[in-house]
N, C-alpha and C. Protein backbone atom coordinates (compact mmCIF):
# COMPACT_ATOMS: atom_id res chain seq x y z
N UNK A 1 7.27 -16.34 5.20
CA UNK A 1 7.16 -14.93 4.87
C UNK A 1 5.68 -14.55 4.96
N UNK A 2 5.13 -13.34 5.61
CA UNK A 2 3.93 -12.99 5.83
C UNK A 2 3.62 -12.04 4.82
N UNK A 3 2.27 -11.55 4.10
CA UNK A 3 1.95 -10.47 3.22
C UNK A 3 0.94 -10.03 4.70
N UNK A 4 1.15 -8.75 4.14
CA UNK A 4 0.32 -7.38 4.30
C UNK A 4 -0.51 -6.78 3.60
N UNK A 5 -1.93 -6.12 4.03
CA UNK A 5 -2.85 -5.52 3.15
C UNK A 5 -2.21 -3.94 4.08
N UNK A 6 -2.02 -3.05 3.35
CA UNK A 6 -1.77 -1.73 4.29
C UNK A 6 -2.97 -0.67 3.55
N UNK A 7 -3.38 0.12 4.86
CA UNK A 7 -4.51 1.17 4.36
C UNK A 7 -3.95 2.37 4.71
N UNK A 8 -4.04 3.61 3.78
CA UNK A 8 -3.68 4.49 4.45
C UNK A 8 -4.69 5.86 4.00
N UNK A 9 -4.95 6.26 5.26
CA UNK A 9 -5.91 7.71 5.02
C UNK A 9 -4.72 8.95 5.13
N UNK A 10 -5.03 9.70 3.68
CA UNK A 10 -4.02 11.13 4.21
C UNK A 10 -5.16 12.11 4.39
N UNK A 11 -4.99 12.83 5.80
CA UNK A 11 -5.76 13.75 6.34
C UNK A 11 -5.04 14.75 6.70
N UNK A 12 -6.09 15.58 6.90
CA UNK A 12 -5.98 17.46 7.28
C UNK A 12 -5.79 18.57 5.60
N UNK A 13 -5.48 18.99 5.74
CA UNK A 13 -4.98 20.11 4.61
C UNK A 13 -3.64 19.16 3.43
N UNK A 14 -4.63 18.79 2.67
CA UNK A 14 -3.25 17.94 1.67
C UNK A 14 -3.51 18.45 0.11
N UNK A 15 -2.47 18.16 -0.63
CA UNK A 15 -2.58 18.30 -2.26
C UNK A 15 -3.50 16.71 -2.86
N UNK A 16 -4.09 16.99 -3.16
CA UNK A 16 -5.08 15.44 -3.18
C UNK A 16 -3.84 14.31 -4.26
N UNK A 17 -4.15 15.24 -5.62
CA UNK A 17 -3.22 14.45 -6.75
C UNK A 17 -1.52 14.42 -6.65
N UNK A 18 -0.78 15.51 -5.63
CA UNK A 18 0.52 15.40 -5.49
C UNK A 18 0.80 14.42 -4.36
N UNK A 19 -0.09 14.54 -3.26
CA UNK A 19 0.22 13.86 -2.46
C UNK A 19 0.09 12.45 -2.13
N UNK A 20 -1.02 11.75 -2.69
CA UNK A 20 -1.42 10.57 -3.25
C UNK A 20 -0.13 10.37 -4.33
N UNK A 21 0.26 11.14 -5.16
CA UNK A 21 1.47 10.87 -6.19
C UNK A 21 2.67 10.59 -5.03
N UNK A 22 2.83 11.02 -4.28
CA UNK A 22 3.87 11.41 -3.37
C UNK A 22 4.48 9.96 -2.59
N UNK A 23 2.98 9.64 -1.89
CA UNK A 23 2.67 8.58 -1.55
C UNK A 23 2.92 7.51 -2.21
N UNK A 24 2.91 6.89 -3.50
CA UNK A 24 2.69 5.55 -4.22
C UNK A 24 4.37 5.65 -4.72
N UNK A 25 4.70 6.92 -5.01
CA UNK A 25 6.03 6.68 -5.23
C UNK A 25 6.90 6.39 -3.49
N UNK A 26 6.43 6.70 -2.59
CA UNK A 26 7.82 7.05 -1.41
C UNK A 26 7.14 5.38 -0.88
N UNK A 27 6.08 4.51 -1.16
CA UNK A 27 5.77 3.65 -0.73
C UNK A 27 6.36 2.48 -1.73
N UNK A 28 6.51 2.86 -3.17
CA UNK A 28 7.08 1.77 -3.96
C UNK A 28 8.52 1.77 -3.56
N UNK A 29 9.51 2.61 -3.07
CA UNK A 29 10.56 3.09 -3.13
C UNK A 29 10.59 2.26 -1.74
N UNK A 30 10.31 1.95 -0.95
CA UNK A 30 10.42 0.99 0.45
C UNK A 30 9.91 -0.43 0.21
N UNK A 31 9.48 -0.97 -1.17
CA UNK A 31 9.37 -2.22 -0.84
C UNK A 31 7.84 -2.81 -0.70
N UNK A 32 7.05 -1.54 -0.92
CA UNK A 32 5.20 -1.72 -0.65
C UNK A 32 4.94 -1.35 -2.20
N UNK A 33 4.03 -2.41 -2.54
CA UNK A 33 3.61 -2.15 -3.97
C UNK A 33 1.89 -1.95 -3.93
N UNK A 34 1.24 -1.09 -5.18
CA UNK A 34 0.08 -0.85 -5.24
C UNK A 34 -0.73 -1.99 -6.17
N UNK A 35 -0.35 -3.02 -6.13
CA UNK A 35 -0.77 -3.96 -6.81
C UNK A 35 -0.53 -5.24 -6.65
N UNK A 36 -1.53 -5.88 -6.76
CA UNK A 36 -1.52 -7.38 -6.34
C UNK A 36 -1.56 -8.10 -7.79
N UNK A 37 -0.86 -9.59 -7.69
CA UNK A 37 -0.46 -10.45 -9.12
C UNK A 37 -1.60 -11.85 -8.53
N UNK A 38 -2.18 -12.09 -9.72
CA UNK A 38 -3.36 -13.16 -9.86
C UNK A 38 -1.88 -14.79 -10.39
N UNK A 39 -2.37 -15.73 -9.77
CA UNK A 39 -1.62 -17.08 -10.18
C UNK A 39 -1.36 -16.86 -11.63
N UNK A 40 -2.39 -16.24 -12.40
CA UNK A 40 -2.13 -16.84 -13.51
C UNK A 40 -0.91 -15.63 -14.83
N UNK A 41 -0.79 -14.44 -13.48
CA UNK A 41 0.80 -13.53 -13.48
C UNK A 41 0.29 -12.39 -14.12
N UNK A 42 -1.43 -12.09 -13.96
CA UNK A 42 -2.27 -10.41 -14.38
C UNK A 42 -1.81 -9.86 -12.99
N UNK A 43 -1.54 -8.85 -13.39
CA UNK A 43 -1.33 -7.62 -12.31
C UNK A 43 -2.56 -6.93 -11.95
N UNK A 44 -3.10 -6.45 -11.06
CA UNK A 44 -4.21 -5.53 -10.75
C UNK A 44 -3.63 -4.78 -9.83
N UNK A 45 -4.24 -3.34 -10.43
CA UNK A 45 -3.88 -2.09 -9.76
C UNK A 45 -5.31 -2.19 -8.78
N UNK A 46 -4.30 -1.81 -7.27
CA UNK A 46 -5.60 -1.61 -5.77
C UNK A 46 -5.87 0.07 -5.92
N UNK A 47 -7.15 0.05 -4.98
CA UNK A 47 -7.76 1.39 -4.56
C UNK A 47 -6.71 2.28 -4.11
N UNK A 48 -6.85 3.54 -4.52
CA UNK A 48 -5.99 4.63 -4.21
C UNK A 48 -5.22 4.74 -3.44
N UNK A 49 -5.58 3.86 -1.96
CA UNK A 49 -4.83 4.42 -0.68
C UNK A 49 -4.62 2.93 0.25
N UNK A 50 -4.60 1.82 -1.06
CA UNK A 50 -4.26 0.65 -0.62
C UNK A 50 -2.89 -0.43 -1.20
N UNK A 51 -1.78 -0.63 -0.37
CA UNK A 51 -0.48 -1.59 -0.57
C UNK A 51 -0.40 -2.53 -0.41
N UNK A 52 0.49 -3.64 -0.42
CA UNK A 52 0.47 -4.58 -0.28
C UNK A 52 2.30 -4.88 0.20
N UNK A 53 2.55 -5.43 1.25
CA UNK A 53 3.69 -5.75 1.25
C UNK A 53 4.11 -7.14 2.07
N UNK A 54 5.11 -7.79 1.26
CA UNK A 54 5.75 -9.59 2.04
C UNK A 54 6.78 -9.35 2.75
N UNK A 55 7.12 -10.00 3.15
CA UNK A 55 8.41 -9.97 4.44
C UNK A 55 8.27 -10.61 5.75
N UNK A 56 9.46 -10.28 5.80
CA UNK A 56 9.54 -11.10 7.25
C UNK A 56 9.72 -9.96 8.84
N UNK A 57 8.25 -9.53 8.81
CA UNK A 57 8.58 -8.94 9.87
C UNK A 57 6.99 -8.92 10.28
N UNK A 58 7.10 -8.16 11.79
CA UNK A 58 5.78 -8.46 12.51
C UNK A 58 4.60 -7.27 11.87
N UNK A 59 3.68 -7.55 12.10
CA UNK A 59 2.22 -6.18 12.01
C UNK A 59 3.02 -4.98 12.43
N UNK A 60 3.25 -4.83 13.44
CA UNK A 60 3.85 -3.92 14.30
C UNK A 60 5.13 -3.05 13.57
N UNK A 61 6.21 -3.99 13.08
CA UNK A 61 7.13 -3.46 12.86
C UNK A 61 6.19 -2.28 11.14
N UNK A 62 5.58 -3.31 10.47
CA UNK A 62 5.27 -3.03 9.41
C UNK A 62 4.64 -1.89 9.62
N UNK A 63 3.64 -1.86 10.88
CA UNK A 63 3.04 -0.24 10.68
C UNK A 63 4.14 0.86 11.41
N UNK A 64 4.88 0.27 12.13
CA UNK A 64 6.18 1.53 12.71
C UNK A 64 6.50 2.44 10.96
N UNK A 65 6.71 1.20 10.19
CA UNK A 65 7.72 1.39 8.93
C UNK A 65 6.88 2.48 8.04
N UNK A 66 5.45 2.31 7.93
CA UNK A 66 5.09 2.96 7.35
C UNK A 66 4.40 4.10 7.81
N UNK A 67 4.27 4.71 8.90
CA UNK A 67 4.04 5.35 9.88
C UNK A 67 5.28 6.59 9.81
N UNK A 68 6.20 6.01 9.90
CA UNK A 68 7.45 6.67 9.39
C UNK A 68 7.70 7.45 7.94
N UNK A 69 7.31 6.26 7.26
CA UNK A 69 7.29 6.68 6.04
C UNK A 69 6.64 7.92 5.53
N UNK A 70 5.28 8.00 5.46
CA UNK A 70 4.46 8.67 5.68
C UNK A 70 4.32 9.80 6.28
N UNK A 71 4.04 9.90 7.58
CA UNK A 71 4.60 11.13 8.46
C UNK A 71 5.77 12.24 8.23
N UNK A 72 6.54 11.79 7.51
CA UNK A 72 7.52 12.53 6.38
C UNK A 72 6.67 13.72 5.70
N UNK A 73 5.92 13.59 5.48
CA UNK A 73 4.84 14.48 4.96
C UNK A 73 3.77 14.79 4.67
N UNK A 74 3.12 13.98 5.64
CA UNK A 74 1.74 14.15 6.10
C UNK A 74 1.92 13.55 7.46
N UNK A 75 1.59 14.83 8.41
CA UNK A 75 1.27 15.34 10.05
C UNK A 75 0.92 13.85 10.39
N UNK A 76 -0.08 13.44 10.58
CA UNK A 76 -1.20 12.31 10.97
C UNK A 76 -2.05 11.38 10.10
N UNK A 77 -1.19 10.70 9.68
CA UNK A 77 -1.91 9.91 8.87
C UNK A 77 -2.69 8.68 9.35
N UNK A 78 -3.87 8.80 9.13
CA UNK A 78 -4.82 6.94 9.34
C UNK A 78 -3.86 5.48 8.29
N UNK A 79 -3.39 4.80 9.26
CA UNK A 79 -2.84 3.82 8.50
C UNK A 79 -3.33 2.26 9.76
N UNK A 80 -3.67 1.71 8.74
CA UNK A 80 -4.20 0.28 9.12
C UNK A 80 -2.72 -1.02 8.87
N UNK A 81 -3.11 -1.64 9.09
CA UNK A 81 -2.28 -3.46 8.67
C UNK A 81 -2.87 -4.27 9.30
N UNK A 82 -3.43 -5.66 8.18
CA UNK A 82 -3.91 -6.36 8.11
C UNK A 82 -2.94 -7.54 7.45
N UNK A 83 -2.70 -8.30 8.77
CA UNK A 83 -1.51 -9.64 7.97
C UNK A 83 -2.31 -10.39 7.31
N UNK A 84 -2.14 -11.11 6.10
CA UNK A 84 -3.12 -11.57 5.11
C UNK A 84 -2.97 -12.90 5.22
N UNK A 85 -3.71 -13.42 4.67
CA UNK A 85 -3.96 -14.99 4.75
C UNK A 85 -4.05 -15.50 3.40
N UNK A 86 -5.13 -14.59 2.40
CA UNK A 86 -4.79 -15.10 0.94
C UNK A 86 -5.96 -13.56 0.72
N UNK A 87 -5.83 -13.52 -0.35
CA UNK A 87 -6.59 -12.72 -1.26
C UNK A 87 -7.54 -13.19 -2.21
N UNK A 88 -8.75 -12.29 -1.94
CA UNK A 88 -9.88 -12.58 -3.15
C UNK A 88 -9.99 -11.01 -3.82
N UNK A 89 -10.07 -10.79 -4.93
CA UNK A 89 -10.75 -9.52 -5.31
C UNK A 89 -11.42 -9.75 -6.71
N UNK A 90 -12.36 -8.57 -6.79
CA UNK A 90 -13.22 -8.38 -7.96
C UNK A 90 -13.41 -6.92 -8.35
N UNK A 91 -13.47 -6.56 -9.99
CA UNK A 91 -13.62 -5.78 -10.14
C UNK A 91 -12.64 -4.47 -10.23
N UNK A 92 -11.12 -5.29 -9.99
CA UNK A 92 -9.67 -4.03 -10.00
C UNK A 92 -9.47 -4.34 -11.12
N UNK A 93 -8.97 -2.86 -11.79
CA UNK A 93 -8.42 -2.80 -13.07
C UNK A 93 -7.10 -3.37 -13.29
N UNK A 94 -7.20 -4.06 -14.46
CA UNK A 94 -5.56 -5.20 -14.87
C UNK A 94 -4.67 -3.89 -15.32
N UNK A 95 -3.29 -4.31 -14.77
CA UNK A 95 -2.42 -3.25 -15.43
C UNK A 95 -2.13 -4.27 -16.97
N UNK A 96 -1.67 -2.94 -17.69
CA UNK A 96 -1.54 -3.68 -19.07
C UNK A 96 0.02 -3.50 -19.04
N UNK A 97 0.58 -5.07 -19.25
CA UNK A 97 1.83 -5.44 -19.07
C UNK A 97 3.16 -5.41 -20.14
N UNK A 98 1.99 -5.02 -21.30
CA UNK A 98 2.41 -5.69 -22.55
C UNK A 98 3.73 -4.01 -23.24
């Protein structure tokens, strides 16, 4: 199974806070989450306009999927994928689980 880092720019004329809202929900709702889990099972919430998703499918299919997704309601969106290898980060805020 491969992970994904996904980036996505929403451009042109947008609602900044609805549409970013819009976004994290229509992206959790397919299977892409805004947060990455540390071994030791802390959650950290990523940058605004960054997902993460596993599966078994190619770069390609993954950006068709979210390309799709997206484009639903925002015209042209900048979207990246980056198949991952492992993750380092510093400095993301822990979601509090408790």
């Amino acid at each position: 199974m491969a992970s994904f880092n996904i980036s996505i720019e929403l451009r042109g004329e947008i609602d900044v806070a609805g549409d970013y809202r819009r976004l994290r929900e229509a992206m959790n709702e397919n299977g892409f989450r805004h947060s990455i889990s540390a071994k030791s099972g802390a959650k950290f919430r990523l940058p605004r306009d960054e997902f993460t998703f596993s599966g078994y499918l190619s770069r390609n299919k993954v950006l068709d999927n979210v390309y799709l997704l997206v484009s639903n309601f925002i015209p042209v969106p900048g979207i990246m994928v980056t198949e991952s290898a492992g993750r380092v980060w510093r400095g993301l805020k822990e979601i509090d689980l408790s």
